[in-house]
Structures are given as C-alpha cells and as structure tokens.
C-alpha atoms as a PDB file:
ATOM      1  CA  UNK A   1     108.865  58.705  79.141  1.00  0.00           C
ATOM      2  CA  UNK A   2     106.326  61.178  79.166  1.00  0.00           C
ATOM      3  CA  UNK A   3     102.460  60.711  79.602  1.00  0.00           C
ATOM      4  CA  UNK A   4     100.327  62.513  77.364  1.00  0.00           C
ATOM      5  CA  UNK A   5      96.595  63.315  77.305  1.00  0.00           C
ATOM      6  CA  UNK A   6      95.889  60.482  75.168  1.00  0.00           C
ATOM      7  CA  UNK A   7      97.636  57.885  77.646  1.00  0.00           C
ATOM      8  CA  UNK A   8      95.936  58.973  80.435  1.00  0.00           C
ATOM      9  CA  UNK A   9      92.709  58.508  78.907  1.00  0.00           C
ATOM     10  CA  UNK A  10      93.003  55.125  77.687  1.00  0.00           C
ATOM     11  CA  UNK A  11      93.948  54.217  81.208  1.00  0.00           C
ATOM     12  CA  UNK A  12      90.833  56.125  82.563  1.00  0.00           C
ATOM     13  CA  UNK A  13      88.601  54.135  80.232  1.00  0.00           C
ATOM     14  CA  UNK A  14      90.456  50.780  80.939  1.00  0.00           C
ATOM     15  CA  UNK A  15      87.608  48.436  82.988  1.00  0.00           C
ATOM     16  CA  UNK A  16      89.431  47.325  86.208  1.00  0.00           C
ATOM     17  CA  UNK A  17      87.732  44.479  86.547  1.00  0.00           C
ATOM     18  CA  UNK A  18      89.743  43.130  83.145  1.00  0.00           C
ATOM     19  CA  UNK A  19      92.990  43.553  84.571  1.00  0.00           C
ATOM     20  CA  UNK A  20      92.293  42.737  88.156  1.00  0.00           C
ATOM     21  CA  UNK A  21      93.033  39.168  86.766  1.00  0.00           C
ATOM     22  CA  UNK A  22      95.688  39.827  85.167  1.00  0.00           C
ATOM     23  CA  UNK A  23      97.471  41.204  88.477  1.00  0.00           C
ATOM     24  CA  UNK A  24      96.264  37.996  90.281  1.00  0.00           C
ATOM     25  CA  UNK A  25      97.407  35.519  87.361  1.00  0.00           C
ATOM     26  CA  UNK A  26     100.467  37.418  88.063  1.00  0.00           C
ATOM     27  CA  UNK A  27     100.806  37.128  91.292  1.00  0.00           C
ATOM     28  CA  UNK A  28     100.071  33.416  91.959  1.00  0.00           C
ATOM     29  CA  UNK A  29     102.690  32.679  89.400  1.00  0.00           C
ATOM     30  CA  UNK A  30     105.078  34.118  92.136  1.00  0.00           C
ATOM     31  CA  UNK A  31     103.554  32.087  94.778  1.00  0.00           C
ATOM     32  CA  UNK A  32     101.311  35.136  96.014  1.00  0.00           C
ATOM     33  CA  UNK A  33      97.377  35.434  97.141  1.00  0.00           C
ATOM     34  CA  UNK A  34      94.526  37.106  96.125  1.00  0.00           C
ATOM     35  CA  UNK A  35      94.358  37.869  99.835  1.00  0.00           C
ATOM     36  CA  UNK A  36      98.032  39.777  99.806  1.00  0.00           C
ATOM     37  CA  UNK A  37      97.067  41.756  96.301  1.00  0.00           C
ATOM     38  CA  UNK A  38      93.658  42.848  97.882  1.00  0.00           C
ATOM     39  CA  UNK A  39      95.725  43.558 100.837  1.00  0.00           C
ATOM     40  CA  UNK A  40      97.960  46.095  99.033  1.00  0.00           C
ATOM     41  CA  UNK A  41      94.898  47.537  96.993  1.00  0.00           C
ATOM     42  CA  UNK A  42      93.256  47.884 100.349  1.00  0.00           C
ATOM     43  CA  UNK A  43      96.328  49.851 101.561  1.00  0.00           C
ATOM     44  CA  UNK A  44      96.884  52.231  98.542  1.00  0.00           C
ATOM     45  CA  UNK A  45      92.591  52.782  97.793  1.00  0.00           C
ATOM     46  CA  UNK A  46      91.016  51.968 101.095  1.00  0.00           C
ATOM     47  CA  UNK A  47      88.579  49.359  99.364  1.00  0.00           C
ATOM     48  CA  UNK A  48      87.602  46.771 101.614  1.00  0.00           C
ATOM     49  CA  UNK A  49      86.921  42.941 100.102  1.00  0.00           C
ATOM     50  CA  UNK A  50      83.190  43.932  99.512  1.00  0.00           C
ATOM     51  CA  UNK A  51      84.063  47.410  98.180  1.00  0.00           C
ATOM     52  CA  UNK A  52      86.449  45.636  95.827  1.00  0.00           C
ATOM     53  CA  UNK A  53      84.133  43.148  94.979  1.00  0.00           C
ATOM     54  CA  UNK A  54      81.034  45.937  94.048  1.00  0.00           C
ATOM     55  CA  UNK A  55      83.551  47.423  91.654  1.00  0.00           C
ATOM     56  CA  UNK A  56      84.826  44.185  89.957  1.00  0.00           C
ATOM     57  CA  UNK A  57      80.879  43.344  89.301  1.00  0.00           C
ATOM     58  CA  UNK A  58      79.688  46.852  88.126  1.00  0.00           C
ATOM     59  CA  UNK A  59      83.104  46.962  85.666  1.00  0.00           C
ATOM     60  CA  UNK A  60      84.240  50.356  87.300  1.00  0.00           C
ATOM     61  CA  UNK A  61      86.644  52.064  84.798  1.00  0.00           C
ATOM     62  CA  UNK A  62      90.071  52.994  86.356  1.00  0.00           C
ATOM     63  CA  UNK A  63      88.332  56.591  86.728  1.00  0.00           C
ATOM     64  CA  UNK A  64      85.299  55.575  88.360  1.00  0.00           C
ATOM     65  CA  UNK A  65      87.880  53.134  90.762  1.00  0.00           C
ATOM     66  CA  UNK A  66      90.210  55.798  92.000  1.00  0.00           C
ATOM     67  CA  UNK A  67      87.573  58.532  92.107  1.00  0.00           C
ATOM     68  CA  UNK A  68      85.879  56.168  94.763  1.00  0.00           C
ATOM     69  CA  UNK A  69      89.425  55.360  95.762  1.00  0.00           C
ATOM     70  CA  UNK A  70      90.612  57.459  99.724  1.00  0.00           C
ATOM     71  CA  UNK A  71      94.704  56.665  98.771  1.00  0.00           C
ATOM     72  CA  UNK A  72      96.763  56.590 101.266  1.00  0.00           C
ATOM     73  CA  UNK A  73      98.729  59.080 103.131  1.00  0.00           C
ATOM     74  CA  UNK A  74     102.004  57.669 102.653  1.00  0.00           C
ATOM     75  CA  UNK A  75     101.261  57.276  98.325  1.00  0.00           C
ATOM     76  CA  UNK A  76     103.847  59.929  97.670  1.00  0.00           C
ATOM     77  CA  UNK A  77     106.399  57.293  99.297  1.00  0.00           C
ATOM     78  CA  UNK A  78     105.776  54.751  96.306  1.00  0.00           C
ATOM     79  CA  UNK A  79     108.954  55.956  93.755  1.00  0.00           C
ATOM     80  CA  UNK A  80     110.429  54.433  91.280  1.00  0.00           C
ATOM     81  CA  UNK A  81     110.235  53.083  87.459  1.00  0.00           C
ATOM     82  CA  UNK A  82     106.981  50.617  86.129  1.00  0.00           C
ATOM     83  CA  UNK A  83     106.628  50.128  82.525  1.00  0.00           C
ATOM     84  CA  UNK A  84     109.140  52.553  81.608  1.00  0.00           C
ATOM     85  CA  UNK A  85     107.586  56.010  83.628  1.00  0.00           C
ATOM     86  CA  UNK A  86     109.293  57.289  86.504  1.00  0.00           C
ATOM     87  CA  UNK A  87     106.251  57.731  88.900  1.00  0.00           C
ATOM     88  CA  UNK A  88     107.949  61.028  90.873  1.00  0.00           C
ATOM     89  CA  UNK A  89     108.210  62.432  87.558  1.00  0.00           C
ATOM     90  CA  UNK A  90     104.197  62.173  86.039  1.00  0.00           C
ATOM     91  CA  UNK A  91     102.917  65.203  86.283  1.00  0.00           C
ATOM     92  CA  UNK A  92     100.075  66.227  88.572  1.00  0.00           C
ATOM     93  CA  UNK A  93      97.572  67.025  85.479  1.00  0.00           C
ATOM     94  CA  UNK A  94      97.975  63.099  84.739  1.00  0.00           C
ATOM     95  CA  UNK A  95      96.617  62.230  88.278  1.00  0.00           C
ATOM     96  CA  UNK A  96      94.587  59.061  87.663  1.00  0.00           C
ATOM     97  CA  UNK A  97      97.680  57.399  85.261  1.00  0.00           C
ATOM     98  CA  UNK A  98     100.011  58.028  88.286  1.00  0.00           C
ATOM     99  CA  UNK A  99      97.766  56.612  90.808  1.00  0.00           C
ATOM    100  CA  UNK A 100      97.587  53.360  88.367  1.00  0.00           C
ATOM    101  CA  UNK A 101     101.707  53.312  88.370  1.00  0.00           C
ATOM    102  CA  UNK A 102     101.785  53.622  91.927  1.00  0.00           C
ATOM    103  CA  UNK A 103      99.238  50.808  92.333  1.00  0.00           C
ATOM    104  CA  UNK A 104     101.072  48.668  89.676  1.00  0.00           C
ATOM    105  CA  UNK A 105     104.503  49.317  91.848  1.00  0.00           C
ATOM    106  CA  UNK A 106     103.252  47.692  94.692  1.00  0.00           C
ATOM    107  CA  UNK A 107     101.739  45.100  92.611  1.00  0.00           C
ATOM    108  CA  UNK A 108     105.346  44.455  91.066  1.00  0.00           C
ATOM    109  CA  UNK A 109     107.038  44.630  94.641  1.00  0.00           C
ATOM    110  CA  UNK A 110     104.413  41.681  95.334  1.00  0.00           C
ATOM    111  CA  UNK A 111     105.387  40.066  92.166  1.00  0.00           C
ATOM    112  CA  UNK A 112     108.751  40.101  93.642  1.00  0.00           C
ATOM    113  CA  UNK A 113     108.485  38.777  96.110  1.00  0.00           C
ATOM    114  CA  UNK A 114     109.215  42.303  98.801  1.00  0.00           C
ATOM    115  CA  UNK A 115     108.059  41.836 102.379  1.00  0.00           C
ATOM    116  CA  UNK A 116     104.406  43.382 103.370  1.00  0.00           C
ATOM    117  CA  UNK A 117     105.723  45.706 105.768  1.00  0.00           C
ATOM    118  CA  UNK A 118     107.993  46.783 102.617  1.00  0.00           C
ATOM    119  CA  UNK A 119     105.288  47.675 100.420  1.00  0.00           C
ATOM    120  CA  UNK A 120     103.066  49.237 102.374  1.00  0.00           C
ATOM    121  CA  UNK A 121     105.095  51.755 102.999  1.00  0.00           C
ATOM    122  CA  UNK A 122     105.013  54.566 106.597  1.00  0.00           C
ATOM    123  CA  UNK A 123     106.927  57.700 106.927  1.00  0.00           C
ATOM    124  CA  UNK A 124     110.283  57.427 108.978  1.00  0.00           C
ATOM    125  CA  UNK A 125     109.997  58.700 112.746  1.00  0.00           C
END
C-alpha cells in the first residue's frame, strides 16, 4: 500500500497518549509489561519513564512525540509488513508515518511474544 499526504497527517495529529493504551491493553493480553513496551519505546525514541510520562500528560501528537523523539541508530534495521505497509518501502517524504510503523513493529514483535534482544535490534559485527 501506499501512504499518501492525507495518511500521514492523520497520524501526525493522532494524540499518543490515546493509543499508548491501546499498545499496553495489547500487550498484557500477551502476558507483556508496561515496563517491556516502555522498554522498546525507550530503545526506538530515547524517552526515558519521565520523558514518556511528560508526553502522555501534555497529549503530545505523534508529531510533537517523534520530533522530541532521538531514534535509534539501528531504526533502519526494523523491516517488514504492519497494517498492510511495507516499512522499507514508505517513502522518506512520509517520515513521521514510517517512524509510527517502525514503532508499531516492535510493538507487534512484543505482542508476539519475540525475545528483547530480538527487537531491539544491533548491526551484525
């Protein structure tokens, strides 16, 4: 599928702290903690628990989030297919609803029940 302007918007103006939730509902349905999704969204955006936390409570848009967001080095390493977009394959002008794909990848590996040291993914030496 292809993103278009319009998608990427919605995203942008989606309120993280609505769907941060929904990730955790998600999660502890698979047996999962808030402490291993924060862990991952620590990984991929850098945000501490407190940085999180100021985010949740000021209802950051996905725009403000990953504009405050330092992702990860090793970002480029998340590939694959989550909710029907290929994430190597969204083009760079649609920055912010790639980021969201990659960080809804590692959510899903979570989901999944993929080992840590799977999902937070280093370069090969």
């Amino acid at each position: 599928m292809k993103v278009t302007a319009e998608k990427n918007e919605q995203v942008a103006n989606l309120i993280f702290a609505s769907i941060y939730p929904l990730y955790l509902d998600r999660l502890e349905k698979n047996g999962r903690t808030k402490e291993e999704l924060n862990q991952v969204i620590k990984w991929f955006t850098g945000f501490d628990q407190d940085s999180l936390q100021s985010l949740i409570d000021e209802k950051a848009t996905f725009r403000t989030f990953f504009q405050k967001a330092k992702i990860n080095s090793n970002a480029h390493l998340i590939k694959g297919v989550v909710c029907g977009y290929r994430i190597e394959e969204i083009e760079d002008e649609f920055e912010l609803y790639k980021q969201c794909r990659q960080m809804e990848k590692l959510i899903d590996e979570l989901a999944k029940g993929r080992k840590m040291e799977k999902i937070l993914r280093e370069e090969k030496k």
